[in-house]
PDB file of N, CA and C in Angstrom:
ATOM      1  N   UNK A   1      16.910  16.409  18.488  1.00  0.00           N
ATOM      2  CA  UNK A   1      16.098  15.241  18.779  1.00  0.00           C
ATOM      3  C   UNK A   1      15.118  15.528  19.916  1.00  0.00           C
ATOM      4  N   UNK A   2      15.603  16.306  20.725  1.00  0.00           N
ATOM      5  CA  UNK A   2      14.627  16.745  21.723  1.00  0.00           C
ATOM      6  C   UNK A   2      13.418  17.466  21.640  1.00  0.00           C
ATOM      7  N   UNK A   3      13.327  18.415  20.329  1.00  0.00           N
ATOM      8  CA  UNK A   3      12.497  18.802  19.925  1.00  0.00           C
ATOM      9  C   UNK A   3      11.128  18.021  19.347  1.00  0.00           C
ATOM     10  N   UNK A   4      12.168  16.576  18.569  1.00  0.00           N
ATOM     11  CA  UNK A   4      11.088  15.978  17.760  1.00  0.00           C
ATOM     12  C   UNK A   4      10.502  15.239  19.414  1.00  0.00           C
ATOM     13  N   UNK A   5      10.828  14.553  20.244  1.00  0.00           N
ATOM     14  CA  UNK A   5      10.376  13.711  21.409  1.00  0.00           C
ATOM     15  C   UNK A   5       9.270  14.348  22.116  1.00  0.00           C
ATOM     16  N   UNK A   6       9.517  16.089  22.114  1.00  0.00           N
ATOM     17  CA  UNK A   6       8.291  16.813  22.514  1.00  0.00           C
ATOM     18  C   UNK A   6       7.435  16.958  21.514  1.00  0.00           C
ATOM     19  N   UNK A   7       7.498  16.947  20.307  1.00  0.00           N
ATOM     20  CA  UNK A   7       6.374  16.778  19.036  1.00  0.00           C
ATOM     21  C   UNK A   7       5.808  15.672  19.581  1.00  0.00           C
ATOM     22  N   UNK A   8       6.524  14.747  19.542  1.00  0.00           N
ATOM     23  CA  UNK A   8       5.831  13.310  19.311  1.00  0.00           C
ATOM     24  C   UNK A   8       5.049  12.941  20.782  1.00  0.00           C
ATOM     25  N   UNK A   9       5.243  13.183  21.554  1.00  0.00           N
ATOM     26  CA  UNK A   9       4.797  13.232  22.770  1.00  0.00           C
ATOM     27  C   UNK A   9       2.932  14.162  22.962  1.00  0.00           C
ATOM     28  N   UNK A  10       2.980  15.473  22.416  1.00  0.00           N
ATOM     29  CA  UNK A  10       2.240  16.207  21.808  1.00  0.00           C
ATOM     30  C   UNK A  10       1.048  15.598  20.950  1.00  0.00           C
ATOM     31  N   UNK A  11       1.804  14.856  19.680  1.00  0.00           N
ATOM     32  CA  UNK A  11       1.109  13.469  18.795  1.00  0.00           C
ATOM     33  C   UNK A  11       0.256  12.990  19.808  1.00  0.00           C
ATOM     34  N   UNK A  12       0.909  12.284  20.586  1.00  0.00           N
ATOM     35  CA  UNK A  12      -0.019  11.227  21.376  1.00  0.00           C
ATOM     36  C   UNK A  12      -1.079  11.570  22.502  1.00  0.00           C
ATOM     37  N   UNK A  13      -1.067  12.655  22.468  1.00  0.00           N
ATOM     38  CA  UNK A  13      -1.483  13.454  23.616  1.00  0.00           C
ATOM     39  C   UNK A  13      -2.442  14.087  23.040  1.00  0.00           C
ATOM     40  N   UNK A  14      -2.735  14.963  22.403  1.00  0.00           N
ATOM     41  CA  UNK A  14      -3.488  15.993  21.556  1.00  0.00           C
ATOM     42  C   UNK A  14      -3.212  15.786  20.075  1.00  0.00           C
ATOM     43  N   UNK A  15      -3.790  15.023  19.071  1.00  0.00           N
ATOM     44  CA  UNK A  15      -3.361  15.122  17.954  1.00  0.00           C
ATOM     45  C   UNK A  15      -4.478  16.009  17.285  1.00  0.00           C
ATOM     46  N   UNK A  16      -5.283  16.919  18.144  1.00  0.00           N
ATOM     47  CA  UNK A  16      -6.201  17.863  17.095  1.00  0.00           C
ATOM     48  C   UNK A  16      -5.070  19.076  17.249  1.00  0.00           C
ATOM     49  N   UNK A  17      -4.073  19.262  18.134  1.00  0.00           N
ATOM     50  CA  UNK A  17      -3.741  19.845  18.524  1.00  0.00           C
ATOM     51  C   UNK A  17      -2.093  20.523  17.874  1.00  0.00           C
ATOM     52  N   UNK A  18      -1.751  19.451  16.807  1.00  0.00           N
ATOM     53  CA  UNK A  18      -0.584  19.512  16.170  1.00  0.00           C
ATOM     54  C   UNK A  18      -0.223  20.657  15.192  1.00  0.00           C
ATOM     55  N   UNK A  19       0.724  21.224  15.055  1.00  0.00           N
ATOM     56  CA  UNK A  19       0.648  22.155  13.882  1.00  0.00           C
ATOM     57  C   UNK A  19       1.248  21.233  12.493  1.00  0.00           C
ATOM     58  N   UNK A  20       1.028  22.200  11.672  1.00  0.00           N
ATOM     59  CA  UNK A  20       1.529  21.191  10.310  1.00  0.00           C
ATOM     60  C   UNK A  20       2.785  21.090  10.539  1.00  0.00           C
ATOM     61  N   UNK A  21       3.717  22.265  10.317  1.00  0.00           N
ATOM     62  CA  UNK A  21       5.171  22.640  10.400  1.00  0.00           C
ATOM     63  C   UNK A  21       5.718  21.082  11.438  1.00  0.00           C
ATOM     64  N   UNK A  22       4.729  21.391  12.582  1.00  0.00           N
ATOM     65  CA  UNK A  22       5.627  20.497  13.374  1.00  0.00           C
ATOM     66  C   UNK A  22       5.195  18.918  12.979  1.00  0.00           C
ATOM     67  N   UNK A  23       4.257  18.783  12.696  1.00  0.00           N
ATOM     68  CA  UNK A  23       4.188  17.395  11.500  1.00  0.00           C
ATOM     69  C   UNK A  23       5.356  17.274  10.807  1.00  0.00           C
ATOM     70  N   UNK A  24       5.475  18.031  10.105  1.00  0.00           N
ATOM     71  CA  UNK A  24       6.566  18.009   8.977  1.00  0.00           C
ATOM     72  C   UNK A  24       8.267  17.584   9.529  1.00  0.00           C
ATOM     73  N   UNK A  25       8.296  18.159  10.468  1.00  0.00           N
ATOM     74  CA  UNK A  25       9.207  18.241  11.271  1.00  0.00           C
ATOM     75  C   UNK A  25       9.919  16.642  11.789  1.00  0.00           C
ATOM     76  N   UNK A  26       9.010  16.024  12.444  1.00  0.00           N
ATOM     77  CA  UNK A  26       8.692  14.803  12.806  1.00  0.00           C
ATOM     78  C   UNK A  26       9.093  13.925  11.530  1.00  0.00           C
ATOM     79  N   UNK A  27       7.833  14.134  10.284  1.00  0.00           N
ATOM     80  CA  UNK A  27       8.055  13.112   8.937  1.00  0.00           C
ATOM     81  C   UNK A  27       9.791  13.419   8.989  1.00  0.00           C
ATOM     82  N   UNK A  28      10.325  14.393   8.526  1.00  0.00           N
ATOM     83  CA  UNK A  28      11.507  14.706   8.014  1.00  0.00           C
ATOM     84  C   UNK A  28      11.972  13.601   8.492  1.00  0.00           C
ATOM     85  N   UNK A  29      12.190  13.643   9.656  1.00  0.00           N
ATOM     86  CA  UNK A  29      13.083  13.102  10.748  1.00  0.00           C
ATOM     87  C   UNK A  29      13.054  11.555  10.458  1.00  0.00           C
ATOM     88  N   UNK A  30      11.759  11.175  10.536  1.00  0.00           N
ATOM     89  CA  UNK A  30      11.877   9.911  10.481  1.00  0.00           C
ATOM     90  C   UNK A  30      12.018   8.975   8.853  1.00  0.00           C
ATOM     91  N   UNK A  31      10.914  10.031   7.498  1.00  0.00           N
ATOM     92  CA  UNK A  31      11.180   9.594   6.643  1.00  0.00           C
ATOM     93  C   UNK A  31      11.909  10.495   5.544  1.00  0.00           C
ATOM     94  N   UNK A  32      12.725  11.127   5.345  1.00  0.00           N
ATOM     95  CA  UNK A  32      13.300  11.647   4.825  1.00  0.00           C
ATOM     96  C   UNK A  32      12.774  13.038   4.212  1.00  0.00           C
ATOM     97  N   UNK A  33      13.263  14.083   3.117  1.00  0.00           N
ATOM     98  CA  UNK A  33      12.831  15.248   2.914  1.00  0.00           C
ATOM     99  C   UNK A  33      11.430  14.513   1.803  1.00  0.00           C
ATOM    100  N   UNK A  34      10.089  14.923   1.973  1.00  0.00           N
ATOM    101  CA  UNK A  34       9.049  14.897   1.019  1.00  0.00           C
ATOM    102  C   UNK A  34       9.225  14.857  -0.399  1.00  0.00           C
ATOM    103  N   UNK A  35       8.670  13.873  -0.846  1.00  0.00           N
ATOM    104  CA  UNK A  35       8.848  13.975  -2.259  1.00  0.00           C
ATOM    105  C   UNK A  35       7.880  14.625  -2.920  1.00  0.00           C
ATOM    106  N   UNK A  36       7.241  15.703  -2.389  1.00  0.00           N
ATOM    107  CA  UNK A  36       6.232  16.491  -3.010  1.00  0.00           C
ATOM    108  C   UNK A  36       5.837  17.303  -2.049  1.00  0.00           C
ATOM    109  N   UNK A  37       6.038  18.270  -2.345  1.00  0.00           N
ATOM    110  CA  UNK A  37       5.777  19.939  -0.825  1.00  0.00           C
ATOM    111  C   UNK A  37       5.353  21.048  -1.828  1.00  0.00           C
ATOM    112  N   UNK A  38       4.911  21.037  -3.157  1.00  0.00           N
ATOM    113  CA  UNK A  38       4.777  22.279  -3.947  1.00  0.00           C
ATOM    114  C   UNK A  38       2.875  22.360  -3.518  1.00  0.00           C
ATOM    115  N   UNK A  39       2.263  21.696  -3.020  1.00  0.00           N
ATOM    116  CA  UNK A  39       1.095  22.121  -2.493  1.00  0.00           C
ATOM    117  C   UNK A  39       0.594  22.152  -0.918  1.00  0.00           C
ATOM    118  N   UNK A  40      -0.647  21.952  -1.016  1.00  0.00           N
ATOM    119  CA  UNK A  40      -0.991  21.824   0.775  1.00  0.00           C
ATOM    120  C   UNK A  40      -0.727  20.427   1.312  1.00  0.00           C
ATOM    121  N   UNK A  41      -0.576  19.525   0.745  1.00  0.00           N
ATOM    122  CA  UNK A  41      -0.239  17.993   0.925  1.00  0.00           C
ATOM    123  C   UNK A  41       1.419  17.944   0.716  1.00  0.00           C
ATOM    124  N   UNK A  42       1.709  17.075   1.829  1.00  0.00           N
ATOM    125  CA  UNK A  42       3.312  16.606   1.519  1.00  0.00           C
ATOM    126  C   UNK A  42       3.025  15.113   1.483  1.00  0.00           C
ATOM    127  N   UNK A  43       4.194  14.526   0.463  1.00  0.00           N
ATOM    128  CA  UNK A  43       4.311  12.933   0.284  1.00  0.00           C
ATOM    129  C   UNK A  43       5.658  12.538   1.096  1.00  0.00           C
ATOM    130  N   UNK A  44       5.153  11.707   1.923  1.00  0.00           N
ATOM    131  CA  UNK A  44       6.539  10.934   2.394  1.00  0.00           C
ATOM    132  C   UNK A  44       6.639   9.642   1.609  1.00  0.00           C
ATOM    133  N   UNK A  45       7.702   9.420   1.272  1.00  0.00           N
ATOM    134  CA  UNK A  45       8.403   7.913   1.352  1.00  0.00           C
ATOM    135  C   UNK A  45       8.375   6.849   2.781  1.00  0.00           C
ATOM    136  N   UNK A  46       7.693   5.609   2.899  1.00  0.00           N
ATOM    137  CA  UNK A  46       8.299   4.572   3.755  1.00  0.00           C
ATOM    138  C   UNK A  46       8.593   3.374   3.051  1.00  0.00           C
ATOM    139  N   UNK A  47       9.629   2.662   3.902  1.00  0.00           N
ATOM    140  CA  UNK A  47      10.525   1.513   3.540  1.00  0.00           C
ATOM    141  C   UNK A  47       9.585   0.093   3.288  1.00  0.00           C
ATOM    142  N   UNK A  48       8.337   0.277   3.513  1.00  0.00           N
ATOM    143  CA  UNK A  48       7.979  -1.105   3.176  1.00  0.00           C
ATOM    144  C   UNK A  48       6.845  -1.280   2.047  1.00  0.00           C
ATOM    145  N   UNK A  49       6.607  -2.461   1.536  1.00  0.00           N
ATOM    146  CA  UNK A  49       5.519  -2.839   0.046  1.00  0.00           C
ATOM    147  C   UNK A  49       4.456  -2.263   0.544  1.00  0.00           C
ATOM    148  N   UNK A  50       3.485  -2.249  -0.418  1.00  0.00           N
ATOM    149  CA  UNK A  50       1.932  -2.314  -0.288  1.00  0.00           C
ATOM    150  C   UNK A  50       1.858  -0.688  -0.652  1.00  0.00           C
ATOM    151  N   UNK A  51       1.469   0.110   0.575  1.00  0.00           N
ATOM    152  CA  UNK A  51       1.077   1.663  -0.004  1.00  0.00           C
ATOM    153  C   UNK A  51       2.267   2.480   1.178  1.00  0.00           C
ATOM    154  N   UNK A  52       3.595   2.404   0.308  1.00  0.00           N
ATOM    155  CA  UNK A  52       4.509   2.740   0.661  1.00  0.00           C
ATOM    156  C   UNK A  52       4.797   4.515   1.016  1.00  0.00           C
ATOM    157  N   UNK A  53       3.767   4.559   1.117  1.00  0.00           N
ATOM    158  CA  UNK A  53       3.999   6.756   1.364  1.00  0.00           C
ATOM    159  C   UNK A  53       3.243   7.120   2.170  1.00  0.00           C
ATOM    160  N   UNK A  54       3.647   8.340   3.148  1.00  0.00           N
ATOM    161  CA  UNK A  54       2.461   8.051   3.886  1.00  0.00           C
ATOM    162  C   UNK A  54       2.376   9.975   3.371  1.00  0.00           C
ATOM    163  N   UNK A  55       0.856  10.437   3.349  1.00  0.00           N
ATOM    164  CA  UNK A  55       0.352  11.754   3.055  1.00  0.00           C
ATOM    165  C   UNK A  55       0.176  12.748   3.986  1.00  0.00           C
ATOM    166  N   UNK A  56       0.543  13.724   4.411  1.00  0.00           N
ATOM    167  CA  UNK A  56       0.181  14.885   5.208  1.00  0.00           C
ATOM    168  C   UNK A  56      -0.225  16.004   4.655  1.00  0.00           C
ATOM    169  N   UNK A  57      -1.415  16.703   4.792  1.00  0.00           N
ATOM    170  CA  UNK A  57      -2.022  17.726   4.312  1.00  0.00           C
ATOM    171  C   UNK A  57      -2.425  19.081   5.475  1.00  0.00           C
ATOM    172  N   UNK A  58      -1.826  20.141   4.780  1.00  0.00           N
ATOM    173  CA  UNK A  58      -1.847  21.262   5.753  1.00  0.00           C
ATOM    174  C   UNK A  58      -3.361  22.235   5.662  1.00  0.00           C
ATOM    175  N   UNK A  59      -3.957  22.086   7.025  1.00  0.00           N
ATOM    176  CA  UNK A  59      -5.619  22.876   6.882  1.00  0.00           C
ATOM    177  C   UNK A  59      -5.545  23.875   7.999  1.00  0.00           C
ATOM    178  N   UNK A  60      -5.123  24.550   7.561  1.00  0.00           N
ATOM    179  CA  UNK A  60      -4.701  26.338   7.984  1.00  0.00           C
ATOM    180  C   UNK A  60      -3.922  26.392   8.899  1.00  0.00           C
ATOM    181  N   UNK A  61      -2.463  25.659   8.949  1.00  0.00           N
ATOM    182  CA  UNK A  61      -1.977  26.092   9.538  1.00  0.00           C
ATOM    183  C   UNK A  61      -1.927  25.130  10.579  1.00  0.00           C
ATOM    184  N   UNK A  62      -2.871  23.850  10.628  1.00  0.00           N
ATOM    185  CA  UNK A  62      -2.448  22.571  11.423  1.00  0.00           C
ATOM    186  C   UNK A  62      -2.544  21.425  10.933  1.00  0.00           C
ATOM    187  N   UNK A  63      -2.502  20.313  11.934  1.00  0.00           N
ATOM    188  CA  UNK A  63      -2.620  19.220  10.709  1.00  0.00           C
ATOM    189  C   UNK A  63      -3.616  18.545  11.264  1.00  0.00           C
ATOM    190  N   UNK A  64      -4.288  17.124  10.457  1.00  0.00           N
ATOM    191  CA  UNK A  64      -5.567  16.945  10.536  1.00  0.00           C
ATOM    192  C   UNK A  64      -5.085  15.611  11.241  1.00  0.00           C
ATOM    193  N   UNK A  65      -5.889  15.774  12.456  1.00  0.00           N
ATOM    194  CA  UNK A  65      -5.901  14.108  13.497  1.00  0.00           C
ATOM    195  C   UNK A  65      -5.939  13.167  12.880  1.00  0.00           C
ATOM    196  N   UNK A  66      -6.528  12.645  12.027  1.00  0.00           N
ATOM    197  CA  UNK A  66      -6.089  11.565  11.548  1.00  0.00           C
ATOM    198  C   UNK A  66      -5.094  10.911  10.438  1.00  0.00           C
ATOM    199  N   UNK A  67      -4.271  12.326  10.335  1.00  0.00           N
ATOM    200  CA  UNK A  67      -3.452  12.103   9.417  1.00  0.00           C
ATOM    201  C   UNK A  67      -1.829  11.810  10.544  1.00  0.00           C
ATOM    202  N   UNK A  68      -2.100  12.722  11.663  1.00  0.00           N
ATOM    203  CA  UNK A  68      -1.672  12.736  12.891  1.00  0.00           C
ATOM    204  C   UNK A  68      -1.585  11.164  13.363  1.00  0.00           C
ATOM    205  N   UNK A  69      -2.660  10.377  13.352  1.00  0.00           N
ATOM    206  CA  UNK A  69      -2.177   9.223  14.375  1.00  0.00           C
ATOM    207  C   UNK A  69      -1.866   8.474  13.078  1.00  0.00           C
ATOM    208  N   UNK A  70      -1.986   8.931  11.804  1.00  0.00           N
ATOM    209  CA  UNK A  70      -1.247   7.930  10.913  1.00  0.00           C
ATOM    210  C   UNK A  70       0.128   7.829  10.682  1.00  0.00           C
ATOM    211  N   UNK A  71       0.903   9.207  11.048  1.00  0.00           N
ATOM    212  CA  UNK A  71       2.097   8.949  11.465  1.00  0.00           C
ATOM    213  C   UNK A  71       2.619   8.091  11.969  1.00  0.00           C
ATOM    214  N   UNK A  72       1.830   8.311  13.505  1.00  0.00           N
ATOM    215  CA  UNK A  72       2.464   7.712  14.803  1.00  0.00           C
ATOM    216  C   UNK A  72       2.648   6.087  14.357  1.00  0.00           C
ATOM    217  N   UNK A  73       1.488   5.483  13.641  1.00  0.00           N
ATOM    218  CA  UNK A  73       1.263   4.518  13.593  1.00  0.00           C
ATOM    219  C   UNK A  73       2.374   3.990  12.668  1.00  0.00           C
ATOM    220  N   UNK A  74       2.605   5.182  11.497  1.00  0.00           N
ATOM    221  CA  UNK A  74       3.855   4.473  10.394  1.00  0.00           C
ATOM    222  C   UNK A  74       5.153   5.105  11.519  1.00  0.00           C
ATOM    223  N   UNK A  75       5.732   5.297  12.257  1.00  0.00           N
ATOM    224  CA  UNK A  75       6.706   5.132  13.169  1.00  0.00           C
ATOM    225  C   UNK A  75       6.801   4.153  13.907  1.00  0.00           C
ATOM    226  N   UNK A  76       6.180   3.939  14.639  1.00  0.00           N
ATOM    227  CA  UNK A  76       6.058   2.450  15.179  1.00  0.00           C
ATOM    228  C   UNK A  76       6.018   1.303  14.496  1.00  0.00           C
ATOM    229  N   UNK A  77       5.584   1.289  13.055  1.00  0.00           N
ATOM    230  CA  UNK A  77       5.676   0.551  12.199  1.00  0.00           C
ATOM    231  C   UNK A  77       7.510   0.424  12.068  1.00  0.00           C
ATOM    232  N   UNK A  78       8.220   1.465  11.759  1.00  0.00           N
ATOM    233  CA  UNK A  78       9.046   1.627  11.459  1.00  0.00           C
ATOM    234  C   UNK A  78      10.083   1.473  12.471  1.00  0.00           C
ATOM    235  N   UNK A  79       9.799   1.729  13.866  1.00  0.00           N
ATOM    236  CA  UNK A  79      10.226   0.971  14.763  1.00  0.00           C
ATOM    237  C   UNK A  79      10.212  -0.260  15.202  1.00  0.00           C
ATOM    238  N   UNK A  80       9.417  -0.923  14.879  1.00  0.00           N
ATOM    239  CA  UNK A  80       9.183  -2.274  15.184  1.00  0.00           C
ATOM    240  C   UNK A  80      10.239  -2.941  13.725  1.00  0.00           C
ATOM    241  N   UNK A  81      10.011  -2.530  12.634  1.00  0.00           N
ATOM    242  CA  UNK A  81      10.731  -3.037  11.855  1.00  0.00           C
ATOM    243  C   UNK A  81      12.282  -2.914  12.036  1.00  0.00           C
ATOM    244  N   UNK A  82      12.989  -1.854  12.461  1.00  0.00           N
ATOM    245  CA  UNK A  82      14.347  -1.707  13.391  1.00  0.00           C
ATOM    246  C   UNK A  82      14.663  -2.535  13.785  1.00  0.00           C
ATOM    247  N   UNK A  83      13.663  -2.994  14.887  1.00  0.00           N
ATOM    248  CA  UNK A  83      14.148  -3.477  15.994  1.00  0.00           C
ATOM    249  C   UNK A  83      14.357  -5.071  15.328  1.00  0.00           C
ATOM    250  N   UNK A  84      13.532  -5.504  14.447  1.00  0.00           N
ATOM    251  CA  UNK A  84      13.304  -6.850  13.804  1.00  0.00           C
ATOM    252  C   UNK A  84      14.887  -7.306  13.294  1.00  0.00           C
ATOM    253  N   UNK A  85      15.274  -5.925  12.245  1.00  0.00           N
ATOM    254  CA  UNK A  85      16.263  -6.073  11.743  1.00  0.00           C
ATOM    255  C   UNK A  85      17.842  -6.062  12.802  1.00  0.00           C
ATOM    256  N   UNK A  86      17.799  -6.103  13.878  1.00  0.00           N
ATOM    257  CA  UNK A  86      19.013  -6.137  14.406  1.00  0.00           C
ATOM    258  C   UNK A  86      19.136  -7.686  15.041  1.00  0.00           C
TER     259      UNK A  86
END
């Protein structure tokens, strides 16, 4: 977990700055293993309606800022929904 807190920290800080791997790393964590990794794009699964997946695409070896704060943004999404549910 300590690993992902320094990713994510990284995220918010430098997101031109991310590698893919460690993108990936992060999704895992929060949304489970990709339901599609056989190309340069991975598909995640998230828990709520509307456009339930969120996309990460690998461009040599890093990942692209705005796919970067779209994470962050479906985590916090996903945190806030946590927190709703308790």
């Amino acid at each position: 977990m300590a690993k992902i807190i320094e990713i994510l920290d990284t995220m918010q800080h430098n997101p031109k700055g991310v590698s893919f791997s460690d993108l990936c790393k992060v999704c895992d964590h929060y949304f489970g293993e990709a339901r599609q990794t056989g190309s340069s794009h991975r598909i995640y699964k998230t828990p709520w309606q509307g456009d339930p997946r969120v996309n990460i695409q690998n461009d040599k070896g890093m990942a692209k800022a705005y796919q970067v704060k779209q994470i962050l943004r479906a985590i916090k999404r996903l945190e806030v929904q946590d927190d709703a549910d308790e």
